[in-house]
C-alpha atoms as a PDB file:
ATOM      1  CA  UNK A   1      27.376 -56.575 -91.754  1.00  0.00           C
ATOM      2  CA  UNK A   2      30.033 -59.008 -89.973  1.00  0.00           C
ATOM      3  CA  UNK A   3      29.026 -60.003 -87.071  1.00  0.00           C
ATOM      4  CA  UNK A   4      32.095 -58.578 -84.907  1.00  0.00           C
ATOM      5  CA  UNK A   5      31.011 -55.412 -85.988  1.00  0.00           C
ATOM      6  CA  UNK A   6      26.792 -56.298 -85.091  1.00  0.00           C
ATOM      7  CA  UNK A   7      28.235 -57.646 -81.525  1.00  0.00           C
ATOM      8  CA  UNK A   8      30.584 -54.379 -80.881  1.00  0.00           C
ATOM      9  CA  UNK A   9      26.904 -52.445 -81.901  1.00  0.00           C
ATOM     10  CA  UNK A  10      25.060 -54.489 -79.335  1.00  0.00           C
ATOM     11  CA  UNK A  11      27.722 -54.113 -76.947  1.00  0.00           C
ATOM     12  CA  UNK A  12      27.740 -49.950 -77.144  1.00  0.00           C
ATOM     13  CA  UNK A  13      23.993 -50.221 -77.014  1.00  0.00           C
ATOM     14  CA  UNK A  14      23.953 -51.957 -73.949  1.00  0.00           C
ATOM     15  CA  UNK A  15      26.731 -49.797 -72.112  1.00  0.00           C
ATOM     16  CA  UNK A  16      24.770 -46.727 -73.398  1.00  0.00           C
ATOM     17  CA  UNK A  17      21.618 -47.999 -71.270  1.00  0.00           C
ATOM     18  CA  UNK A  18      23.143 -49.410 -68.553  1.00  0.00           C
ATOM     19  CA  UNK A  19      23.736 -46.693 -65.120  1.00  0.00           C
ATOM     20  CA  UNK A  20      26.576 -48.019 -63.880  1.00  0.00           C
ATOM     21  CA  UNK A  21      29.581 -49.809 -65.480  1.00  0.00           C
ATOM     22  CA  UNK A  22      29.354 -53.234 -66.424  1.00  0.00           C
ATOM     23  CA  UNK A  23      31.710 -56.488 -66.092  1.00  0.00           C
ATOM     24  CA  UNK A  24      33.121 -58.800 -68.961  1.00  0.00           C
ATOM     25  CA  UNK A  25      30.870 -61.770 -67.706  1.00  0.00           C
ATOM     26  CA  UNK A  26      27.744 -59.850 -67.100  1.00  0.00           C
ATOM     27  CA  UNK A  27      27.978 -58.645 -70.647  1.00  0.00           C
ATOM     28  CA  UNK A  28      28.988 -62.080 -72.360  1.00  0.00           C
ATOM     29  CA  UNK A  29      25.776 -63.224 -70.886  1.00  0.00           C
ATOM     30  CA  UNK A  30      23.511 -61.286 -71.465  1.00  0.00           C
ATOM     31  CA  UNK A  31      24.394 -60.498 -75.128  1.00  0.00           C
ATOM     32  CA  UNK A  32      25.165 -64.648 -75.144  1.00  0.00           C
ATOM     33  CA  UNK A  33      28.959 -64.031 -76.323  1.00  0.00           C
ATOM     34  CA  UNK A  34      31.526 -66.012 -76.001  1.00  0.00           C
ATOM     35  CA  UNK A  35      33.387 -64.360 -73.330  1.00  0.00           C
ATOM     36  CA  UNK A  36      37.018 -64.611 -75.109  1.00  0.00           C
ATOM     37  CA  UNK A  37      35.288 -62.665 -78.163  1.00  0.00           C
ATOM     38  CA  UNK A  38      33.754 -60.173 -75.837  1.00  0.00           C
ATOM     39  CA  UNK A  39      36.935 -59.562 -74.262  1.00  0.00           C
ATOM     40  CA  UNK A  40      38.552 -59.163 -77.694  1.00  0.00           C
ATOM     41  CA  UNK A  41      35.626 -56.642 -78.900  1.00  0.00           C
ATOM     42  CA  UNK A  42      35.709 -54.645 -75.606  1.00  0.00           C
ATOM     43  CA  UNK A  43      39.994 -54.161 -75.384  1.00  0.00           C
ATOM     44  CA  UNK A  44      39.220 -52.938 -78.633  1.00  0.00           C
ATOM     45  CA  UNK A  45      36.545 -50.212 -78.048  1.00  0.00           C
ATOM     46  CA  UNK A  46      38.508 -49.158 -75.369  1.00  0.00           C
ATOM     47  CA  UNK A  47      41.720 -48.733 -77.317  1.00  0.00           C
ATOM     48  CA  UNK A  48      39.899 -46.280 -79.395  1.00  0.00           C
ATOM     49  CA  UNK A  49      38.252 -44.647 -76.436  1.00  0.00           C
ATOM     50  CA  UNK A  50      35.047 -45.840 -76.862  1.00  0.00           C
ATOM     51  CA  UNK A  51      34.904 -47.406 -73.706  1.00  0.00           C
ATOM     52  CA  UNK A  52      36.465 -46.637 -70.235  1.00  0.00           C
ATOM     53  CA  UNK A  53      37.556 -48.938 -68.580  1.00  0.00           C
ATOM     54  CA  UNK A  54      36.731 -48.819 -64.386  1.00  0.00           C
ATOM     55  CA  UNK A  55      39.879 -50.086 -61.851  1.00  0.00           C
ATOM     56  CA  UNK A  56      37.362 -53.514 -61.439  1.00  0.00           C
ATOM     57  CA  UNK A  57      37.591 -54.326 -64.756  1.00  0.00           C
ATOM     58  CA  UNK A  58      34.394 -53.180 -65.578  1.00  0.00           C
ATOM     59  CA  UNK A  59      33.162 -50.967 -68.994  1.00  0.00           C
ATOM     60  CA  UNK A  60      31.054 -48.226 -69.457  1.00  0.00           C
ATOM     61  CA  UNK A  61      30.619 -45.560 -72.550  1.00  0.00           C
ATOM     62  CA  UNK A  62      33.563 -43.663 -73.218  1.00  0.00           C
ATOM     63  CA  UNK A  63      34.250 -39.964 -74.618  1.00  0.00           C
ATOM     64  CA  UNK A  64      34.611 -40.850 -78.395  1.00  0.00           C
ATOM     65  CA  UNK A  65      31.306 -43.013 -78.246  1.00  0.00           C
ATOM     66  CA  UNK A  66      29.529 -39.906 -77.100  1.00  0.00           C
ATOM     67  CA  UNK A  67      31.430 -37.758 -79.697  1.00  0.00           C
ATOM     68  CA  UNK A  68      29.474 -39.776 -82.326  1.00  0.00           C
ATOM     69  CA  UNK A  69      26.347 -40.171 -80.791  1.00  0.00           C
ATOM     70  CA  UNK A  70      25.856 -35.983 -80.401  1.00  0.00           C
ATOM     71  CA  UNK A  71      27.036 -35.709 -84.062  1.00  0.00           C
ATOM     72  CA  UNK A  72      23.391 -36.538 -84.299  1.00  0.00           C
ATOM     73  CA  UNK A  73      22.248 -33.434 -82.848  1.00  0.00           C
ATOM     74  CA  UNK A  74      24.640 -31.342 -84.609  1.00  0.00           C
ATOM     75  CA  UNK A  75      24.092 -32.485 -88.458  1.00  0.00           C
ATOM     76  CA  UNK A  76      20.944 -30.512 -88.453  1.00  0.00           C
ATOM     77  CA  UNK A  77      21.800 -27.955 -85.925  1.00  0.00           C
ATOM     78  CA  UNK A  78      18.650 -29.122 -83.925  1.00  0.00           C
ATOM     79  CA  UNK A  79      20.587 -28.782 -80.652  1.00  0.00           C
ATOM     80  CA  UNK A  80      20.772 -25.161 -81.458  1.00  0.00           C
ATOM     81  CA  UNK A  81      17.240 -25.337 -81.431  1.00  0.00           C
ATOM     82  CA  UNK A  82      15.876 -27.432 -78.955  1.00  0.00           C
ATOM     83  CA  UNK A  83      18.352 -26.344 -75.824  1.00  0.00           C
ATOM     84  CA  UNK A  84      17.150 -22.841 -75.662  1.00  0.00           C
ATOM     85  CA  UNK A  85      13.444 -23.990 -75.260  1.00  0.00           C
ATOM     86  CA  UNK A  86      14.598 -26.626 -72.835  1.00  0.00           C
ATOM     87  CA  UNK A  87      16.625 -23.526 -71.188  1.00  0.00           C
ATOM     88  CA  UNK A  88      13.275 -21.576 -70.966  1.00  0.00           C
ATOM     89  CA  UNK A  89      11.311 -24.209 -69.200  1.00  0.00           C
ATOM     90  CA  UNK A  90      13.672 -24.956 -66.857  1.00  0.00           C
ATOM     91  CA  UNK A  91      14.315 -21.224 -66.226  1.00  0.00           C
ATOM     92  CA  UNK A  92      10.568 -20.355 -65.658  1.00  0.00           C
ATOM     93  CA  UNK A  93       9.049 -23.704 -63.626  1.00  0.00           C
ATOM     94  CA  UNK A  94      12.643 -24.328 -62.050  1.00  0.00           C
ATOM     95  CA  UNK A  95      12.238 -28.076 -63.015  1.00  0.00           C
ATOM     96  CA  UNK A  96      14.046 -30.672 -64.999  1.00  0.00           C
ATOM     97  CA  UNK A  97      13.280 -30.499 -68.588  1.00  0.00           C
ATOM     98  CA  UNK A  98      14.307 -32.423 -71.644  1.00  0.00           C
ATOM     99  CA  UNK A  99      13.670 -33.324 -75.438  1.00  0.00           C
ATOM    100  CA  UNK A 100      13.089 -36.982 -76.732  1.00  0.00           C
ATOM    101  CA  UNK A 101      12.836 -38.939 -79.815  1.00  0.00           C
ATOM    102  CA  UNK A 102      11.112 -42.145 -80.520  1.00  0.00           C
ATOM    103  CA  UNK A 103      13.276 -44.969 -81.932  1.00  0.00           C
ATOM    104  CA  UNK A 104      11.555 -48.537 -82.678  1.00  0.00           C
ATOM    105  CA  UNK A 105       9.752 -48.839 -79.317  1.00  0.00           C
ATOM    106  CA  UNK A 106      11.362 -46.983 -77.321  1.00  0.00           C
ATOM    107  CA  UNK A 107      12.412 -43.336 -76.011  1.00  0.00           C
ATOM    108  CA  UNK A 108      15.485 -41.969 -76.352  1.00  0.00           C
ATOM    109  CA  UNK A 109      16.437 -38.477 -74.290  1.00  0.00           C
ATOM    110  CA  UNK A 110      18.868 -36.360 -76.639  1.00  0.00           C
ATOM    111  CA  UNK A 111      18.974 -33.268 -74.662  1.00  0.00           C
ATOM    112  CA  UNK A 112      18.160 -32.019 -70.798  1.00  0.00           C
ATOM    113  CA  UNK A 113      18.179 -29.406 -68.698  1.00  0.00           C
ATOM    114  CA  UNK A 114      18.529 -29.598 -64.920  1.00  0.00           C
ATOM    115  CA  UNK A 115      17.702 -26.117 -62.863  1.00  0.00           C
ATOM    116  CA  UNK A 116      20.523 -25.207 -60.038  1.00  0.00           C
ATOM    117  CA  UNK A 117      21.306 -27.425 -57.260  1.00  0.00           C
ATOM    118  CA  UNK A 118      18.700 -30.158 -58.548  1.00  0.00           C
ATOM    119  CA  UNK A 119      18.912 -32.642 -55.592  1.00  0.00           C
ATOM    120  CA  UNK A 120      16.839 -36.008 -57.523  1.00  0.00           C
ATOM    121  CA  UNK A 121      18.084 -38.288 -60.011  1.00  0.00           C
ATOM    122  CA  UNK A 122      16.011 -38.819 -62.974  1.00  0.00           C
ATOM    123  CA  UNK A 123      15.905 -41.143 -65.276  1.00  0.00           C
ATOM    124  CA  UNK A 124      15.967 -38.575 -68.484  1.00  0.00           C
ATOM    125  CA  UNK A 125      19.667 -38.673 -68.758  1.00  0.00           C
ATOM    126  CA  UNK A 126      21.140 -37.258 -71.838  1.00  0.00           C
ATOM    127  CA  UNK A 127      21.286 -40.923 -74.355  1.00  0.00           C
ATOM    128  CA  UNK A 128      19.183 -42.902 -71.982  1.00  0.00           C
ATOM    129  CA  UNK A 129      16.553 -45.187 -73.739  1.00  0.00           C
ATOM    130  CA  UNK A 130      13.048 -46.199 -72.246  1.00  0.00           C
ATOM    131  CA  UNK A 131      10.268 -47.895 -73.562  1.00  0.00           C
ATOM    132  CA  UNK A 132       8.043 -45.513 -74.772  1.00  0.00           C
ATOM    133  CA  UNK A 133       4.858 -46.553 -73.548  1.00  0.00           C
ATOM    134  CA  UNK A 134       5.439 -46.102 -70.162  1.00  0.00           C
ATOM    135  CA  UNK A 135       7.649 -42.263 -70.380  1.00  0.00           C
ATOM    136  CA  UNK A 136       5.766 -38.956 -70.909  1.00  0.00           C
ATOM    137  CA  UNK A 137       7.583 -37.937 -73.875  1.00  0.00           C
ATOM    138  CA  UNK A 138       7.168 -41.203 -75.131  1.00  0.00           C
ATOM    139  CA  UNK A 139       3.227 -41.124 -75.293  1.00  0.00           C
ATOM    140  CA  UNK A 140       3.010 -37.669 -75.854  1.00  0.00           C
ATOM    141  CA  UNK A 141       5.059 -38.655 -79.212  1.00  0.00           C
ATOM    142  CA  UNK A 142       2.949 -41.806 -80.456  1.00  0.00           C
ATOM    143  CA  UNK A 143      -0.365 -39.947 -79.596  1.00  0.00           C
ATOM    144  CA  UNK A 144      -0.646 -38.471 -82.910  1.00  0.00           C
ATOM    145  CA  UNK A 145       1.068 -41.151 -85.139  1.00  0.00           C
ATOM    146  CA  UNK A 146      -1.292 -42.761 -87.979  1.00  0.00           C
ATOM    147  CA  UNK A 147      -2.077 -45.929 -87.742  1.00  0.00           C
ATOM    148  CA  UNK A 148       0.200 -47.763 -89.306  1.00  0.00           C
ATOM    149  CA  UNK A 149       3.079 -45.514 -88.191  1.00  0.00           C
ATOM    150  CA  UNK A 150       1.891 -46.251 -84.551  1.00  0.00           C
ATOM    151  CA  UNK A 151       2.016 -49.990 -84.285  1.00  0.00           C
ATOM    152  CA  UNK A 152       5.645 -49.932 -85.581  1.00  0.00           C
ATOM    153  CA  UNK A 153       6.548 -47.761 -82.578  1.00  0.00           C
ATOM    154  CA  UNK A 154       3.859 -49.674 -80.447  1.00  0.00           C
ATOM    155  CA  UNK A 155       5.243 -53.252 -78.467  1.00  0.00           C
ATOM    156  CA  UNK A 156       3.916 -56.572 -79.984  1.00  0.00           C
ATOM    157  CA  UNK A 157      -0.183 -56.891 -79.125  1.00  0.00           C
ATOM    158  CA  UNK A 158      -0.518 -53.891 -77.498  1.00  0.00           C
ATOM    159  CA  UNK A 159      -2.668 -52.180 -80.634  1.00  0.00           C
ATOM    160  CA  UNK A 160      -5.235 -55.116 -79.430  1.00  0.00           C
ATOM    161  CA  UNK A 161      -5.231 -54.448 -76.316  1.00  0.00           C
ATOM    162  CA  UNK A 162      -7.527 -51.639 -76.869  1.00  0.00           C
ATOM    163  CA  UNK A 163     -10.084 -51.639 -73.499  1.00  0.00           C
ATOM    164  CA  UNK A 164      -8.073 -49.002 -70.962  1.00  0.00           C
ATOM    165  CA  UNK A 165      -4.778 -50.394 -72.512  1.00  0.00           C
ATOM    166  CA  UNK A 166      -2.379 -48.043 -74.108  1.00  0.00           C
ATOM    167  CA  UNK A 167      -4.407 -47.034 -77.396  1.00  0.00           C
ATOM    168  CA  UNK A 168      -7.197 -45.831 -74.966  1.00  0.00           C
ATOM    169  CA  UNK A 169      -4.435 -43.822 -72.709  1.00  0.00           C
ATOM    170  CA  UNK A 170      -2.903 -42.383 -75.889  1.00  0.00           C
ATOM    171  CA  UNK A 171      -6.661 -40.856 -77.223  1.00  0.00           C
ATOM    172  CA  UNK A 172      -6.599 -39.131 -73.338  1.00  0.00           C
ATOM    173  CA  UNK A 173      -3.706 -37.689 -74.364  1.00  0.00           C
ATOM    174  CA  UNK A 174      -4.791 -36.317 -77.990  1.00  0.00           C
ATOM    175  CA  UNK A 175      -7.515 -34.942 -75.854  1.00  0.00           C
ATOM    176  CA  UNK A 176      -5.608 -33.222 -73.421  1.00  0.00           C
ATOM    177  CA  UNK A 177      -3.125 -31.718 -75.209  1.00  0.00           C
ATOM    178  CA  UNK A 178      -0.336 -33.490 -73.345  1.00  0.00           C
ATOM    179  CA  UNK A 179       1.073 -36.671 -71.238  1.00  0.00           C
ATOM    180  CA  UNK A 180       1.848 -37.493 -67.794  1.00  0.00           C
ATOM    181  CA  UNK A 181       3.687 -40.006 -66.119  1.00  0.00           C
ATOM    182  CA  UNK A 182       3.640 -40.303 -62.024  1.00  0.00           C
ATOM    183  CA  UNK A 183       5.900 -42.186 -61.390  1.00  0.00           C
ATOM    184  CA  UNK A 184       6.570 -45.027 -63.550  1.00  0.00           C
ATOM    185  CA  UNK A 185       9.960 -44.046 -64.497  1.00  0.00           C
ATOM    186  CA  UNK A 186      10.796 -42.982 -61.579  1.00  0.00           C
ATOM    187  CA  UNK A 187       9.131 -43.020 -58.312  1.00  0.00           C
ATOM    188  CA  UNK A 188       7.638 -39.944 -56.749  1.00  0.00           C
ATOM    189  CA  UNK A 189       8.560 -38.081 -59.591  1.00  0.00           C
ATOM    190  CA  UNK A 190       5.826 -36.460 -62.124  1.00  0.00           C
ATOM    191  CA  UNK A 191       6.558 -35.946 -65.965  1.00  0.00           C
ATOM    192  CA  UNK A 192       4.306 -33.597 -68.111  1.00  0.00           C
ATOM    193  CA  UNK A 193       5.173 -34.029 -72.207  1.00  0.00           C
ATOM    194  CA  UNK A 194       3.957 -32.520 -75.151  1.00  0.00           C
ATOM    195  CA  UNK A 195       4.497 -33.638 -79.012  1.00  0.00           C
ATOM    196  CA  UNK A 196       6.768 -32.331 -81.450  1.00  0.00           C
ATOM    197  CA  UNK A 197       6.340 -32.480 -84.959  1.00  0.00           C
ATOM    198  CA  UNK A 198       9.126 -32.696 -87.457  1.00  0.00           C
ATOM    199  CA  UNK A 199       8.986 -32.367 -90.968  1.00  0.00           C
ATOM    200  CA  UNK A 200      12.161 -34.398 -91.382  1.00  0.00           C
ATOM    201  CA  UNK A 201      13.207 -35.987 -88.129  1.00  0.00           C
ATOM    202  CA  UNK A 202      11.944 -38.872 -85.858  1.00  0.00           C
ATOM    203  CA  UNK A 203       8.764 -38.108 -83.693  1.00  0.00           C
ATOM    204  CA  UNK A 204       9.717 -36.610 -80.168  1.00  0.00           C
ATOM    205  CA  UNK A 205       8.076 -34.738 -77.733  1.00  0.00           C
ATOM    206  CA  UNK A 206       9.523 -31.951 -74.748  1.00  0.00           C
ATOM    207  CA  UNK A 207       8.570 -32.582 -71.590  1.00  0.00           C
ATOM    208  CA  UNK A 208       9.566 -31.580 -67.663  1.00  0.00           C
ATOM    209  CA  UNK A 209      10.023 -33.525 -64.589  1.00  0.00           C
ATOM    210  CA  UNK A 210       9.084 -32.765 -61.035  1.00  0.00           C
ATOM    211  CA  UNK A 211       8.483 -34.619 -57.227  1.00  0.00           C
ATOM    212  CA  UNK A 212       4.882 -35.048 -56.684  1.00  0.00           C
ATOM    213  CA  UNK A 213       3.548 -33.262 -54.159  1.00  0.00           C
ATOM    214  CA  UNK A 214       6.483 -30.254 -54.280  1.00  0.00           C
ATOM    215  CA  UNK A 215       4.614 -26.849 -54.511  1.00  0.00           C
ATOM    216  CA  UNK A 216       3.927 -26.966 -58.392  1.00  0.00           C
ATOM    217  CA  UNK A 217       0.887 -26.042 -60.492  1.00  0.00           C
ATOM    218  CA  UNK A 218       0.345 -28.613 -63.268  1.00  0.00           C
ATOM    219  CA  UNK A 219      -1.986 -27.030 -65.026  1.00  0.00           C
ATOM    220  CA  UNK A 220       0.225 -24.083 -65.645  1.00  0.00           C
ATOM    221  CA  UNK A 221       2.936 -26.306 -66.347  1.00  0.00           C
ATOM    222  CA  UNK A 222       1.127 -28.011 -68.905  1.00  0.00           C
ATOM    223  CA  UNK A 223       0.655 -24.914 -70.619  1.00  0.00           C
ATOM    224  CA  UNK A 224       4.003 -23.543 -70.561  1.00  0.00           C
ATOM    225  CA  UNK A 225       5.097 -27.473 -71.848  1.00  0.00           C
ATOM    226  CA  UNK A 226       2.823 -27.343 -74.800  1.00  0.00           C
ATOM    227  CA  UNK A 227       3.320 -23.880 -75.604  1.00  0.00           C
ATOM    228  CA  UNK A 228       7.025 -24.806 -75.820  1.00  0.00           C
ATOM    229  CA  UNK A 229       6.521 -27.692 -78.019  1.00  0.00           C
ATOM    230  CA  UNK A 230       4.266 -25.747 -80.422  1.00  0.00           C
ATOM    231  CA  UNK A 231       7.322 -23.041 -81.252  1.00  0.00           C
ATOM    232  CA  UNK A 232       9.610 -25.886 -81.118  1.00  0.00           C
ATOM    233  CA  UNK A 233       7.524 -27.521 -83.730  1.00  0.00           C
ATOM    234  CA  UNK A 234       7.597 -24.160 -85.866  1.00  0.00           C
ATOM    235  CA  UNK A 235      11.291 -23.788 -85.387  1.00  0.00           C
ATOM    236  CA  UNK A 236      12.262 -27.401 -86.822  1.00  0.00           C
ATOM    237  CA  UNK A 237      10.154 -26.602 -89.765  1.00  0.00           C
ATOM    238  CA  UNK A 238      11.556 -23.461 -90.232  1.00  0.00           C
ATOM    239  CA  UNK A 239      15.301 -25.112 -90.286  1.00  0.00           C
ATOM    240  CA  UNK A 240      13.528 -28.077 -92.834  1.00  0.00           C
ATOM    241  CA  UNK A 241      12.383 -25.040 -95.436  1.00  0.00           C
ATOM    242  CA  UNK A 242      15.610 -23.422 -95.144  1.00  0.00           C
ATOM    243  CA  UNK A 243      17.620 -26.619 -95.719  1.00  0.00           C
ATOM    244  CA  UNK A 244      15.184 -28.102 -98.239  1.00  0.00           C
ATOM    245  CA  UNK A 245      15.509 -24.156 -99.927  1.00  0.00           C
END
């Protein structure tokens, strides 16, 4: 692969995690680009509209970028899928929920659903990527991995660090059923994940979002979370048999 077309990746894949728009010298240095070649790569991802441009000069991800990027979702008609459970949760506990995949060592949130007149940002939005270890739906996803599937997902060393490291958090979660997070990714706010299992797609896990101490029952949340993830499990195999048929 050329490498104008390895630093235009990096530069999309930085935009894409980034929450607020980002200048030409900011990203020169931090993917260590010349800035004149940065400024040639990013005219050009902005001519074809995958990048906006702000009125300071700055870049963020534009419309075509995230044309592509839910083409993903719609090759195996998974959105079709996973929104209506995500719809449910959201419906019956009034929370945030969403649906995310692992990817090297990190999460990545492909779908979400926000109840009316949700007053909290999260950090689950839709194409935002964060290490898994620390998310909900990130350990609720590795939990089950074999061994050797594991430590690719797993950051360097942290397979050794076994005593009340992440291997021993991920067995509490095999044992519970499910995952939380309170408030690593976001403070004050609770996350309660469950796995999903794939036939043919990368590990994920559905999950909902809350502020601790609102009026909430987490055990019944829990349930309805991996009671969702269970028929989302038998739906995606479903669609697997029938494309596989």
């Amino acid at each position: 692969m050329s490498t104008s077309v390895l630093r235009a990746l990096k530069i999309l894949e930085l935009l894409s995690g980034s929450d607020k728009p980002l200048p030409l010298t900011r990203i020169a240095e931090q993917l260590d680009i010349p800035k004149s070649t940065a400024h040639a790569i990013l005219r050009a991802l902005a001519s074809q509209e995958f990048l906006e441009v702000t009125e300071h000069a700055s870049y963020s991800i534009g419309l075509r970028a995230f044309e592509v990027g839910a083409a993903h979702l719609r090759s195996n008609n998974a959105v079709d899928i996973v929104i209506p459970q995500l719809a449910y949760l959201t419906k019956e506990l009034g929370i945030t929920s969403h649906y995310a995949v692992l990817d090297g060592t990190d999460a990545v949130y492909l779908c979400k659903q926000d109840p009316p007149g949700l007053g909290i940002k999260l950090a689950s939005s839709v194409g935002a990527r964060l290490p898994a270890v620390v998310t909900a739906v990130g350990k609720a996803a590795l939990a089950w991995l074999p061994g050797n599937d594991l430590a690719a997902h797993l950051p360097a060393g942290a397979e050794q660090r076994r005593d009340g490291g992440i291997m021993a958090e991920l067995a509490q979660v095999r044992e519970r059923g499910y995952s939380l997070d309170d408030g690593a990714t976001a403070s004050g706010v609770r996350c309660i994940a469950a796995p999903v299992f794939s036939p043919s797609g990368a590990p994920g896990a559905i999950g909902v979002s809350y502020m601790l101490g609102s009026a909430v029952d987490a055990e019944a949340v829990s349930v309805h979370v991996m009671n969702s993830a269970s028929r989302l499990t038998q739906l995606l195999g479903t669609l697997t048999r029938k494309a596989t048929a």
